[in-house]
C-alpha atoms as a PDB file:
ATOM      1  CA  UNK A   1       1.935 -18.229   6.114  1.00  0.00           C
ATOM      2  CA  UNK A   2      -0.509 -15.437   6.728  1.00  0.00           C
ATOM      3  CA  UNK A   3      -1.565 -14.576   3.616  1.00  0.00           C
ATOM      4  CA  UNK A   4      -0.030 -10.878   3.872  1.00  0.00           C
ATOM      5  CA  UNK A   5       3.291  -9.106   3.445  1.00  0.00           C
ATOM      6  CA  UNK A   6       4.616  -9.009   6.875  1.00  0.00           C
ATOM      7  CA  UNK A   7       6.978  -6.043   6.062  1.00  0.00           C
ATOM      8  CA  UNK A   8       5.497  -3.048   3.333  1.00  0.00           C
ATOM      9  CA  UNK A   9       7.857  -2.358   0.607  1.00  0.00           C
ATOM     10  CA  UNK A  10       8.386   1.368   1.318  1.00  0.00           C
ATOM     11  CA  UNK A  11      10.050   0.216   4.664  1.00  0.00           C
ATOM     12  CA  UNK A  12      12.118  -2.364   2.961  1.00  0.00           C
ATOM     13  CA  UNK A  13      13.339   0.091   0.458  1.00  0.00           C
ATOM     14  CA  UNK A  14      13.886   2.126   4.153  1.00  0.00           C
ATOM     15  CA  UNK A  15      15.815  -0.432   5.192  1.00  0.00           C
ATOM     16  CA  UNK A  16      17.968  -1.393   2.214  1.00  0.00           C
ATOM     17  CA  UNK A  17      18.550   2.343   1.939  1.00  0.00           C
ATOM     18  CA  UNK A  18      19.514   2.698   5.825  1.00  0.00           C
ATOM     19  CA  UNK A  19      17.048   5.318   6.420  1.00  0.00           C
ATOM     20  CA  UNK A  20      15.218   2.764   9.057  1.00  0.00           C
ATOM     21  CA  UNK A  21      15.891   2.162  12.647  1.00  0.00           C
ATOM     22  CA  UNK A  22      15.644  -1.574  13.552  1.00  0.00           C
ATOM     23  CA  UNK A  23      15.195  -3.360  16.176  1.00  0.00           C
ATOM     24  CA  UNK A  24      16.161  -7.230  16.104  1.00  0.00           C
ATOM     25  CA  UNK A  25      15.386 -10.141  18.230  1.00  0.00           C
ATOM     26  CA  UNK A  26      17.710 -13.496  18.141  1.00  0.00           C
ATOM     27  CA  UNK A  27      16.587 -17.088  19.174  1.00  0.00           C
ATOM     28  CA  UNK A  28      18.979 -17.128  22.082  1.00  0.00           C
ATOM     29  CA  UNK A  29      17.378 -13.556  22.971  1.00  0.00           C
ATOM     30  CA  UNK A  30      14.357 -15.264  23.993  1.00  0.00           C
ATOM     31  CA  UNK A  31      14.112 -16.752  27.356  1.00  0.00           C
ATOM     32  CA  UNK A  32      14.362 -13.006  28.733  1.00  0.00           C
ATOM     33  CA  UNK A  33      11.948 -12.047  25.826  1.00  0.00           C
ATOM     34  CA  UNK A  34      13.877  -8.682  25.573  1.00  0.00           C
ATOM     35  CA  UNK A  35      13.626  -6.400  22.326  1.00  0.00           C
ATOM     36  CA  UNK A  36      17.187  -5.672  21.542  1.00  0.00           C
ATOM     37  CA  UNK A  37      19.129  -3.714  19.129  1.00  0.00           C
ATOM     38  CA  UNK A  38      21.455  -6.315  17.957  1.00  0.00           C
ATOM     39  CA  UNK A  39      21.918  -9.791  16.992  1.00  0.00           C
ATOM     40  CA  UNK A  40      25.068 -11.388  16.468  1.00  0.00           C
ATOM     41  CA  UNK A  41      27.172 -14.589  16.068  1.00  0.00           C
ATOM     42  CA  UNK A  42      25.035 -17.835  15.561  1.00  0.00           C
ATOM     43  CA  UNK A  43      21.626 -16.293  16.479  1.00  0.00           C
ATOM     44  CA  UNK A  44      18.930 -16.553  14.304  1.00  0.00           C
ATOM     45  CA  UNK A  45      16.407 -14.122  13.976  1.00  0.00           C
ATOM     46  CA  UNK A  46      13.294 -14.441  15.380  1.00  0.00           C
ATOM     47  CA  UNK A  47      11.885 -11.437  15.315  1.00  0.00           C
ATOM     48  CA  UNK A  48      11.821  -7.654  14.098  1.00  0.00           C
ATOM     49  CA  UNK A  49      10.337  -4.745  14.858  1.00  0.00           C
ATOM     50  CA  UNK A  50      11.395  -1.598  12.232  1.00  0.00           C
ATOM     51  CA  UNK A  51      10.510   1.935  12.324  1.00  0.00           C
ATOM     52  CA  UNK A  52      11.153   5.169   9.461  1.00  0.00           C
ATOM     53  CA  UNK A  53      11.144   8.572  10.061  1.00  0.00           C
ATOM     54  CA  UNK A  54       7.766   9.241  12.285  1.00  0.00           C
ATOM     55  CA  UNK A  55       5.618   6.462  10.646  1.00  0.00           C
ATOM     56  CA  UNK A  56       3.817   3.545  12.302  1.00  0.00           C
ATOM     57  CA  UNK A  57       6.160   0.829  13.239  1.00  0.00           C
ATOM     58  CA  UNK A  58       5.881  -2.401  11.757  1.00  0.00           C
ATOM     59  CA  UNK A  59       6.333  -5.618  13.200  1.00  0.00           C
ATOM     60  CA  UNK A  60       6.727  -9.872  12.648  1.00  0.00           C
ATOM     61  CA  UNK A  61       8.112 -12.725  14.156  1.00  0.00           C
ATOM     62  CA  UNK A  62       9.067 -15.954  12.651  1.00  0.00           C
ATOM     63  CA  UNK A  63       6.366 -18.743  12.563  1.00  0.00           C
ATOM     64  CA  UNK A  64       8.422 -20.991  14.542  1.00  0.00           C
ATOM     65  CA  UNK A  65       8.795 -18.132  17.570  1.00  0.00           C
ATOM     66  CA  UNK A  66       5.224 -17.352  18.196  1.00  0.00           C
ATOM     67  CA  UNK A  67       3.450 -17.825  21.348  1.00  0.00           C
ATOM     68  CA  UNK A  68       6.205 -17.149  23.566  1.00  0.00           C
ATOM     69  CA  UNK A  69       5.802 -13.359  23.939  1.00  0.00           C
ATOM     70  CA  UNK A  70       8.128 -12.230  21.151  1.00  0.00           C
ATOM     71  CA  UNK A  71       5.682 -10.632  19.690  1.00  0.00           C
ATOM     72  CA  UNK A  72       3.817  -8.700  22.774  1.00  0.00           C
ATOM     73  CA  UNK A  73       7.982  -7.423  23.659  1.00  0.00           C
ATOM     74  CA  UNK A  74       8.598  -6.266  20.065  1.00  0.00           C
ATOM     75  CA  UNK A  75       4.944  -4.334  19.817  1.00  0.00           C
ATOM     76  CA  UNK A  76       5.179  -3.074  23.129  1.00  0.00           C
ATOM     77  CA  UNK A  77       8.742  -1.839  22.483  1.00  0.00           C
ATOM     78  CA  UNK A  78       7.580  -0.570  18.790  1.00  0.00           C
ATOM     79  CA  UNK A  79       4.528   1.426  20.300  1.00  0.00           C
ATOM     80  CA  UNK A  80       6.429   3.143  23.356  1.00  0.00           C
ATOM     81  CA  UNK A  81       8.949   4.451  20.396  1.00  0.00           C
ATOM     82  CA  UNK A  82       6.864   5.255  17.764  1.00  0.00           C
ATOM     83  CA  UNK A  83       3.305   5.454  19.354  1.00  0.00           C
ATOM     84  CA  UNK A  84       1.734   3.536  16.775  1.00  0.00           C
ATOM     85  CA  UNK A  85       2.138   0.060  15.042  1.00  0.00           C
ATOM     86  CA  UNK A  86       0.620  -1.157  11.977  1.00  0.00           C
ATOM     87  CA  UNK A  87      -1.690  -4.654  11.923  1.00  0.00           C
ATOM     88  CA  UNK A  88      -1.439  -5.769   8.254  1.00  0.00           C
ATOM     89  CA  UNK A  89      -4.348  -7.475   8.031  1.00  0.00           C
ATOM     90  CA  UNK A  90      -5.787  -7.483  11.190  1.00  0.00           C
ATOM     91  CA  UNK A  91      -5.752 -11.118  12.108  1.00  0.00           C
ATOM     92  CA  UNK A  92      -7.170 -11.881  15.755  1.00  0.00           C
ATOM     93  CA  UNK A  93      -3.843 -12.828  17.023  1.00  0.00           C
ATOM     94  CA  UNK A  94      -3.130  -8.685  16.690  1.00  0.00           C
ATOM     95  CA  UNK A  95      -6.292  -8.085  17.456  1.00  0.00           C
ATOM     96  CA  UNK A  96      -6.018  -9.268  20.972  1.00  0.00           C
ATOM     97  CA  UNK A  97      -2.443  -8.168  21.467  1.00  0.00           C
ATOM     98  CA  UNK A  98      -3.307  -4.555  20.398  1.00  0.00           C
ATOM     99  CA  UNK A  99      -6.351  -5.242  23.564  1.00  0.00           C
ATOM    100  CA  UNK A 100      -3.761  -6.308  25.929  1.00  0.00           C
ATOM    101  CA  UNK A 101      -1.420  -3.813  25.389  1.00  0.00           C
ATOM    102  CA  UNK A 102      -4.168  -1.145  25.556  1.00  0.00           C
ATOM    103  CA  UNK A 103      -3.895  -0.089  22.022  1.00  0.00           C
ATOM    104  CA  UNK A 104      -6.600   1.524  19.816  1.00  0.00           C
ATOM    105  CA  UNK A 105      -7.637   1.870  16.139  1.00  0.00           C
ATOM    106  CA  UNK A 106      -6.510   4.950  14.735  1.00  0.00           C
ATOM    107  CA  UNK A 107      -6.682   4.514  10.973  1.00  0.00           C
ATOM    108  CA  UNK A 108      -7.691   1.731   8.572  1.00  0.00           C
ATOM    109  CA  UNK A 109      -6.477   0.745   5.216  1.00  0.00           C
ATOM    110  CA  UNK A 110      -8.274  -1.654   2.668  1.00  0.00           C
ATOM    111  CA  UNK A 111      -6.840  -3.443   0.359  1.00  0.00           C
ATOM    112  CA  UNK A 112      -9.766  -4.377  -2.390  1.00  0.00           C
ATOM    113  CA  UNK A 113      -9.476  -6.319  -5.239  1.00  0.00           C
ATOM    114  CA  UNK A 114     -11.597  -7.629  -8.200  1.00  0.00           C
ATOM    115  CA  UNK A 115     -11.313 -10.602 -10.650  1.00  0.00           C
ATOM    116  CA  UNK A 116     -13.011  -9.176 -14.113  1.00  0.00           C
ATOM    117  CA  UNK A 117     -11.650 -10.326 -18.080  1.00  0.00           C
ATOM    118  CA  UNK A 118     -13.904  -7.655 -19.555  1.00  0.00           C
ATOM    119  CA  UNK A 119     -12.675  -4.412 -20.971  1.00  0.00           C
ATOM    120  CA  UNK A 120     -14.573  -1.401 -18.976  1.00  0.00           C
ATOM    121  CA  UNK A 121     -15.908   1.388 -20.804  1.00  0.00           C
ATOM    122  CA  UNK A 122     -14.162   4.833 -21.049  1.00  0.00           C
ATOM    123  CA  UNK A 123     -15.799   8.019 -21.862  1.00  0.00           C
ATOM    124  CA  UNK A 124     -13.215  11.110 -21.419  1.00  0.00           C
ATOM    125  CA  UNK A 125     -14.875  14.659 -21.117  1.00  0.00           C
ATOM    126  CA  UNK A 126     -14.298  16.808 -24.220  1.00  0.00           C
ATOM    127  CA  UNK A 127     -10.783  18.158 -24.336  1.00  0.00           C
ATOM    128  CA  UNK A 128      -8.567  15.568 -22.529  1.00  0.00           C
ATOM    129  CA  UNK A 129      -6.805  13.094 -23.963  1.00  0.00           C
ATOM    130  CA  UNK A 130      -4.786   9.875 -21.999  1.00  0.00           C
ATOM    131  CA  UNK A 131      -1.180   9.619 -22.649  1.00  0.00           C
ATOM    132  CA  UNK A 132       1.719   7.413 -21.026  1.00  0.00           C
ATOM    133  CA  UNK A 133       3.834   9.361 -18.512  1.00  0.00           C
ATOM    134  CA  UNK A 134       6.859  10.776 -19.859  1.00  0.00           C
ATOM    135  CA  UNK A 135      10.014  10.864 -17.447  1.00  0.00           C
ATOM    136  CA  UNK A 136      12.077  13.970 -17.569  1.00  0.00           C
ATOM    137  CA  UNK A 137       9.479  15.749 -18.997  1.00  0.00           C
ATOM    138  CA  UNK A 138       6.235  15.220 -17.001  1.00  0.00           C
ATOM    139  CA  UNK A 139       8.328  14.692 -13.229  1.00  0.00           C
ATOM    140  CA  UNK A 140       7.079  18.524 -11.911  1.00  0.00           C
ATOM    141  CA  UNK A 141       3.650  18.192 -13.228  1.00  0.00           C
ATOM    142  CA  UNK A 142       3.010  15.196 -12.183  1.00  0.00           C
ATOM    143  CA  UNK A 143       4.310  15.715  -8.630  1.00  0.00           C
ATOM    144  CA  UNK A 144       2.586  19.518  -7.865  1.00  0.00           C
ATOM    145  CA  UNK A 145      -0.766  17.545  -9.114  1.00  0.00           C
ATOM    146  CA  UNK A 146       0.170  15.069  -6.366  1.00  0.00           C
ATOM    147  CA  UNK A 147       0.634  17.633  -3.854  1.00  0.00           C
ATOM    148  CA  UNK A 148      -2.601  18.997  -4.486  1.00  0.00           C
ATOM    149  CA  UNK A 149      -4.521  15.691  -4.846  1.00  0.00           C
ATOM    150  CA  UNK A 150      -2.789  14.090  -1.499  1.00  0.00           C
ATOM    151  CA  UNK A 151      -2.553  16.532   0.736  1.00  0.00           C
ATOM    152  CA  UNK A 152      -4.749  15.024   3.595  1.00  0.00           C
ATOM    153  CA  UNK A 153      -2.691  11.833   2.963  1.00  0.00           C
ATOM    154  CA  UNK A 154       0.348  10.743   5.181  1.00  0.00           C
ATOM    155  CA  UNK A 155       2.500   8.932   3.000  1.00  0.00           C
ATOM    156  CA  UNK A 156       1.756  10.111  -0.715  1.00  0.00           C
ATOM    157  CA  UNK A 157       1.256  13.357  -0.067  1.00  0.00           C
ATOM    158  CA  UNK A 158       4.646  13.762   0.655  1.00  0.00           C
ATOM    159  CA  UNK A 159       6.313  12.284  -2.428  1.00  0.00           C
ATOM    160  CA  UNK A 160       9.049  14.212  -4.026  1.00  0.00           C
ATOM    161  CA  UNK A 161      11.300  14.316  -6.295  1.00  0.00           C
ATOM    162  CA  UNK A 162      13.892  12.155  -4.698  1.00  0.00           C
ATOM    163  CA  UNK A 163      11.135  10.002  -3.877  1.00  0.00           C
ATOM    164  CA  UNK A 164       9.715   9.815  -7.559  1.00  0.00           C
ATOM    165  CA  UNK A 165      13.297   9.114  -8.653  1.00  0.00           C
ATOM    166  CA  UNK A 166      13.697   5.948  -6.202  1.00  0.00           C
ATOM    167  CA  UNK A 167       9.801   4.515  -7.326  1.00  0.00           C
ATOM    168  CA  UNK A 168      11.413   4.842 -10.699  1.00  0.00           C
ATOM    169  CA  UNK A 169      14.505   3.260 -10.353  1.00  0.00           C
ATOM    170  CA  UNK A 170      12.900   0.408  -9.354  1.00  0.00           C
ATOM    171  CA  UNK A 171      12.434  -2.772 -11.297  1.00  0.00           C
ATOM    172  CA  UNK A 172       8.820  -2.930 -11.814  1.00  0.00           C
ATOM    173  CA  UNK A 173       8.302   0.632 -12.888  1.00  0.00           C
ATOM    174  CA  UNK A 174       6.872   0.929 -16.143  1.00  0.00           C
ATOM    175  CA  UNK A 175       6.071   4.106 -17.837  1.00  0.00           C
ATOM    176  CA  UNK A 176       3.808   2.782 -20.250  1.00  0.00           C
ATOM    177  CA  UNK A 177       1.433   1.846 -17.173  1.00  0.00           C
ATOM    178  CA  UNK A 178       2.005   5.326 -15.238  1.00  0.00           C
ATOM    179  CA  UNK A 179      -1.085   7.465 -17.360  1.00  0.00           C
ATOM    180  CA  UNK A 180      -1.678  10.699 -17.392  1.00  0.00           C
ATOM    181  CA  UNK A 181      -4.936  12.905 -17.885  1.00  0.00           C
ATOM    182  CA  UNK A 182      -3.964  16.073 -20.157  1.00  0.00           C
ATOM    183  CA  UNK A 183      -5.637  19.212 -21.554  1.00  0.00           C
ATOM    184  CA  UNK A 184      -4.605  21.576 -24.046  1.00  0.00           C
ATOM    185  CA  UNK A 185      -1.682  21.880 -27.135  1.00  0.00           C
ATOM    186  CA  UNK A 186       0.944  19.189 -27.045  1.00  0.00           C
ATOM    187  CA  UNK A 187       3.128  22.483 -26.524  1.00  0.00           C
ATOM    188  CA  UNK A 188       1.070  23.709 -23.520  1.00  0.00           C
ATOM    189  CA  UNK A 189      -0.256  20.642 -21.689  1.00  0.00           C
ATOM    190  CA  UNK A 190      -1.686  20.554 -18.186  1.00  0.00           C
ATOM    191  CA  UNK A 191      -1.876  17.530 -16.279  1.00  0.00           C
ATOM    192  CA  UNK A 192      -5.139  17.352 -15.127  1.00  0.00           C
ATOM    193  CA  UNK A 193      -5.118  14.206 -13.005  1.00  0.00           C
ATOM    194  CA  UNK A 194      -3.130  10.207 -13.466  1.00  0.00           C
ATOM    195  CA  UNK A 195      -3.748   6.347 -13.021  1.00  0.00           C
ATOM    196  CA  UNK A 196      -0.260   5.098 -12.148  1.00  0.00           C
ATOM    197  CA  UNK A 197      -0.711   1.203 -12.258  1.00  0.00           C
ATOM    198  CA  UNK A 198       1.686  -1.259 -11.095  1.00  0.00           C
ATOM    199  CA  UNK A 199       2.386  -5.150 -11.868  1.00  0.00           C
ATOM    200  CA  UNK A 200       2.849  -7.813  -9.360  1.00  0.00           C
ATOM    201  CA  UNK A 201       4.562 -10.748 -10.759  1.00  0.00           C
ATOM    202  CA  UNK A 202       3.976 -13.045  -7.383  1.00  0.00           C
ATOM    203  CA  UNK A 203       0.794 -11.646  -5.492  1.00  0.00           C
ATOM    204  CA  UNK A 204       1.919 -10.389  -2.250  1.00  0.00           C
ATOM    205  CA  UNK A 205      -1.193 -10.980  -0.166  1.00  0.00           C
ATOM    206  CA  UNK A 206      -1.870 -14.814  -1.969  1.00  0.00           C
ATOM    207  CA  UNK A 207      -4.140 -15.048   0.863  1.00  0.00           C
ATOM    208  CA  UNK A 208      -6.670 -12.322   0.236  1.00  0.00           C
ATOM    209  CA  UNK A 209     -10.227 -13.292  -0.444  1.00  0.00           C
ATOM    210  CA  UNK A 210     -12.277 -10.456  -1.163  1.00  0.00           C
ATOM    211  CA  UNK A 211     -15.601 -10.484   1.138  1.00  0.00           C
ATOM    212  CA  UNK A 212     -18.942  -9.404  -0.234  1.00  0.00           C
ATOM    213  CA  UNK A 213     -19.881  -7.772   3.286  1.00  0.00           C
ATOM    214  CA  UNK A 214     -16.837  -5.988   2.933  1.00  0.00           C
ATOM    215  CA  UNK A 215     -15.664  -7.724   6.017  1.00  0.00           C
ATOM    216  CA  UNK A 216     -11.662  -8.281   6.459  1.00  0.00           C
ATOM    217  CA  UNK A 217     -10.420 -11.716   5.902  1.00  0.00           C
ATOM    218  CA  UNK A 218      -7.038 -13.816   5.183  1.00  0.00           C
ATOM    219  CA  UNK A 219      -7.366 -17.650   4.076  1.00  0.00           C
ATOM    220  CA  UNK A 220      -4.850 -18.875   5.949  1.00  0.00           C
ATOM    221  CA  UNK A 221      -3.929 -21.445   3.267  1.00  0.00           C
ATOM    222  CA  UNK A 222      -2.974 -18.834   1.112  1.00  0.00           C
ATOM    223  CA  UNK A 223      -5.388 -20.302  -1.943  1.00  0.00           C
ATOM    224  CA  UNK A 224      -5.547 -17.189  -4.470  1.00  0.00           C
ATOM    225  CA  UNK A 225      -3.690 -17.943  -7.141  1.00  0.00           C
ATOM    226  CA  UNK A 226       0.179 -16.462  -6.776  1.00  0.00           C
ATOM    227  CA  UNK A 227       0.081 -14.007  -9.850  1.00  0.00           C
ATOM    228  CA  UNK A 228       0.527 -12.067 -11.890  1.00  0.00           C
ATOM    229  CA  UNK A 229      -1.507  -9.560  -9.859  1.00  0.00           C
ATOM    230  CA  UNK A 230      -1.959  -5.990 -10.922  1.00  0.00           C
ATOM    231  CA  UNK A 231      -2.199  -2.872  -8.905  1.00  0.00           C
ATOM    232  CA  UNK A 232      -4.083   0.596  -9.234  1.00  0.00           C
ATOM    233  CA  UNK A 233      -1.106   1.871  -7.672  1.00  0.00           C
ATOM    234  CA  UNK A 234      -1.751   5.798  -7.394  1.00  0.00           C
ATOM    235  CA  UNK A 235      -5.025   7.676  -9.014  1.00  0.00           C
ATOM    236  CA  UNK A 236      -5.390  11.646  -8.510  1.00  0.00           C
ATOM    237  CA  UNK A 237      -7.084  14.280 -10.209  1.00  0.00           C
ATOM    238  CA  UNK A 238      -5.999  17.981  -9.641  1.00  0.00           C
ATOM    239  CA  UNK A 239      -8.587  19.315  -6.863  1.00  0.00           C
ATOM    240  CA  UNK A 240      -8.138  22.245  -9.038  1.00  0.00           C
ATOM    241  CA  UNK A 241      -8.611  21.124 -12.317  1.00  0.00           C
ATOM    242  CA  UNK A 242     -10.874  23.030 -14.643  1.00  0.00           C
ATOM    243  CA  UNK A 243     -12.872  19.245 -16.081  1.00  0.00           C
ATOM    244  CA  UNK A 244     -14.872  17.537 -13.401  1.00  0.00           C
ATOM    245  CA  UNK A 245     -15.402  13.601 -13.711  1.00  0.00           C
ATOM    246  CA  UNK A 246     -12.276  12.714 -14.346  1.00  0.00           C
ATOM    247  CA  UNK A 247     -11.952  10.129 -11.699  1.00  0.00           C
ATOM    248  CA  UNK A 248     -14.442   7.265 -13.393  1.00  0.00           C
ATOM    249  CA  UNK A 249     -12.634   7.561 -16.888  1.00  0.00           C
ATOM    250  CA  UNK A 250      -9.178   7.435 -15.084  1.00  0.00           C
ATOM    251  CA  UNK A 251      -9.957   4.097 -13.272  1.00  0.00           C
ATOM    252  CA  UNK A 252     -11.252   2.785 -16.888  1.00  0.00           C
ATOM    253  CA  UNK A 253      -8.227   3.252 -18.606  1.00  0.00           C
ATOM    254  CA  UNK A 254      -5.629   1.781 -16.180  1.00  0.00           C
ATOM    255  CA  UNK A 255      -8.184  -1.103 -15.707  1.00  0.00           C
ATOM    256  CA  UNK A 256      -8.067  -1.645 -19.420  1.00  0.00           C
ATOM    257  CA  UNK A 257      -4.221  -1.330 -19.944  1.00  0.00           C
ATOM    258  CA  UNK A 258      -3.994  -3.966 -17.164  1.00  0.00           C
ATOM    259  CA  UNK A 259      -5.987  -6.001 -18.998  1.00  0.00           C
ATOM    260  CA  UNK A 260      -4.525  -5.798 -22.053  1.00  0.00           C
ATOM    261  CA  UNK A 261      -1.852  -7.426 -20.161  1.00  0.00           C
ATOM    262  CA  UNK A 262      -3.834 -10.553 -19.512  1.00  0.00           C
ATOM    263  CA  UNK A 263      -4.131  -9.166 -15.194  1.00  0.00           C
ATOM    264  CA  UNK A 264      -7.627  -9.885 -14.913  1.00  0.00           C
ATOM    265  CA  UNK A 265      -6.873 -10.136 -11.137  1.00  0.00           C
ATOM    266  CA  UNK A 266      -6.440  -6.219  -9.847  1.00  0.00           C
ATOM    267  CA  UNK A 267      -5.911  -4.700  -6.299  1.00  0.00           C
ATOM    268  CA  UNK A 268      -5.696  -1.134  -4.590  1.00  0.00           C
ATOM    269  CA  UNK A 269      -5.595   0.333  -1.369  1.00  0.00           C
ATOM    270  CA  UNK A 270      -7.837   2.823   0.422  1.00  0.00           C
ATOM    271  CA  UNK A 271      -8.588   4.479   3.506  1.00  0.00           C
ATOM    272  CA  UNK A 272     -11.672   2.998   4.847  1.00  0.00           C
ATOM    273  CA  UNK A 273     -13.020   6.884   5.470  1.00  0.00           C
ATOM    274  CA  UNK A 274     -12.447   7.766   2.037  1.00  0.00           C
ATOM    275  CA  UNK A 275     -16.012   7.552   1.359  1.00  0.00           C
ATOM    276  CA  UNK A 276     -15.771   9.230  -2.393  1.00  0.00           C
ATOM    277  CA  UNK A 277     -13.146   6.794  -3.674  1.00  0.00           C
ATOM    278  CA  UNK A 278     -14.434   3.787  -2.000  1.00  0.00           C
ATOM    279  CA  UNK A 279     -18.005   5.027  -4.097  1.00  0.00           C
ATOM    280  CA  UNK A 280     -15.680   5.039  -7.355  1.00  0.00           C
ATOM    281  CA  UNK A 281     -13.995   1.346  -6.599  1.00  0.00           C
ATOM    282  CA  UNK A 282     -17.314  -0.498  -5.741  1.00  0.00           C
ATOM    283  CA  UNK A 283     -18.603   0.798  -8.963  1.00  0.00           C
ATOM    284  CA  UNK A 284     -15.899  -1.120 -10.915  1.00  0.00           C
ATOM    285  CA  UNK A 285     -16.782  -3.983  -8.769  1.00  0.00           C
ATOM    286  CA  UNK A 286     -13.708  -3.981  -6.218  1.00  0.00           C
ATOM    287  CA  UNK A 287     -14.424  -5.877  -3.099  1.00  0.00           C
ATOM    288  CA  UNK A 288     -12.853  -5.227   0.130  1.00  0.00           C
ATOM    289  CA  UNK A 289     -10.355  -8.393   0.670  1.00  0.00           C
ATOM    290  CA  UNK A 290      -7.651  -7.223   3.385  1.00  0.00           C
ATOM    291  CA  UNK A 291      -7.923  -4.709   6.032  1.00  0.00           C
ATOM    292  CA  UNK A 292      -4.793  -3.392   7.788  1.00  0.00           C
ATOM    293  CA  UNK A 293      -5.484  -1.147  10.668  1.00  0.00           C
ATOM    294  CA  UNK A 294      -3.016   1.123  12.532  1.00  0.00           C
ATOM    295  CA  UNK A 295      -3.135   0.408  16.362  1.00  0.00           C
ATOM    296  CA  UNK A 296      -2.382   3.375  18.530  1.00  0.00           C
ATOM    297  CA  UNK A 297      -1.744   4.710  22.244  1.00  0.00           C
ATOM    298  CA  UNK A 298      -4.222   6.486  23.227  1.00  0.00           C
ATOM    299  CA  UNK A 299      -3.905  10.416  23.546  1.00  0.00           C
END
């Protein structure tokens, strides 16, 4: 209905998992309006609010429970736990809730996208050569480049092993579409940086409609077409790698294996202060389309 993914997948994966702490709202719950832990018997859900580990809560209530303060008990509840909630695409309703409640912007996430059939050219520095992502054998390289490359970051800059395991067990991963930048012998590679892409087969944000202005916006009709969609999923180069430049050729050569695919339609998501990245995207003629902002108590 709103053109977004109410719940992001790491969380569901949280969930399924039972790593996240939920908190559940039932139809009968609701002429108190009270955020409680449990719903049982006949209920139906209404609405839920679900936090893991010490990341932003995230929140959504069913269409047919809105405007009747679900939604301002669940946030409320979600911010006094967790101190933070996340907006996925900003629309005004949570706009105005986050004002009521006192909440403020604390970090902003764009989702951009672009629509493009054409191949984009790649010109790798002298040395480096693109190859797919082995598992087993590139799992340590890969992740200590990802260390380095994400460190400011506070979700992929903590991916592990265990984590890189579970993204790979998972039914979209496909190694072929997970490339790598590497130097040297085939017997001494380094990794120097990677373009991990990803495939959507339904689009989960059908609503997006990338703004020229780079302003945020949702049709509400949900008119993009429904998919396939794909993703530049994860792109890092090794702050400490020896070749500069890597980042433009990178970008070119997931674009390109995308589209080899037939995905002429291709998101990504980036901090709105990354400044140097969003430079690289708007190059390749992303647009901004969604933004998602984190709403906040104040300090």
């Amino acid at each position: 209905m709103d053109g977004v993914e109410p719940i992001s997948g790491h969380v569901l994966q949280a969930v399924a998992d039972g790593s996240a702490q939920t908190l559940l709202v039932g139809a009968r719950d609701m002429p108190g309006v009270r955020a409680k832990h449990v719903v049982g018997g006949d209920a139906t859900l209404a609405g839920v609010a679900v936090r893991s580990g010490d990341d932003p809560a995230e929140v959504v209530v069913a269409p047919e429970f809105r405007r009747r303060g679900l939604g301002e008990a669940l946030v409320r509840a979600a911010a006094d736990r967790q101190g933070a909630v996340w907006a996925y695409g900003n629309l005004p309703a949570a706009v105005a809730l986050a004002g009521r409640l006192g909440l403020i912007r604390s970090r902003e996430l764009l989702q951009l996208r672009r629509t493009s059939t054409a191949r984009d050219l790649m010109e790798l520095p002298k040395g480096v050569r693109i190859r797919p992502f082995e598992p087993g054998r590139d799992d340590a390289a890969f992740l200590a480049v990802n260390a380095r490359a994400f460190a400011w970051h506070p979700e992929q800059g903590r991916l592990d092993e265990a984590g890189l395991q579970a993204e790979m067990s998972l039914n979209w991963f496909d190694p072929a579409g997970f490339l790598l930048a590497v130097s040297g012998p085939p017997d001494a590679e380094r990794v120097l940086g990677f373009h991990w892409t990803k495939v959507h087969p339904v689009d989960p944000t059908p609503g997006a409609d990338p703004q020229p202005e780079d302003g945020p916006a949702i049709a509400p009709d949900g008119t993009q077409a429904p998919g396939p969609v794909g993703e530049i999923y994860v792109l890092g180069v090794d702050p400490e790698s020896p070749v500069r430049g890597l980042g433009t050729p990178l970008t070119a050569a997931g674009l390109n294996y995308l589209a080899d695919r037939g995905l002429s339609t291709v998101m990504l998501y980036v901090e709105a202060d990354n400044a140097s990245a969003l430079k690289l995207y708007r190059r390749f003629g992303f647009a901004t389309a969604v933004s998602n902002v984190v709403y906040s108590r104040p300090a």
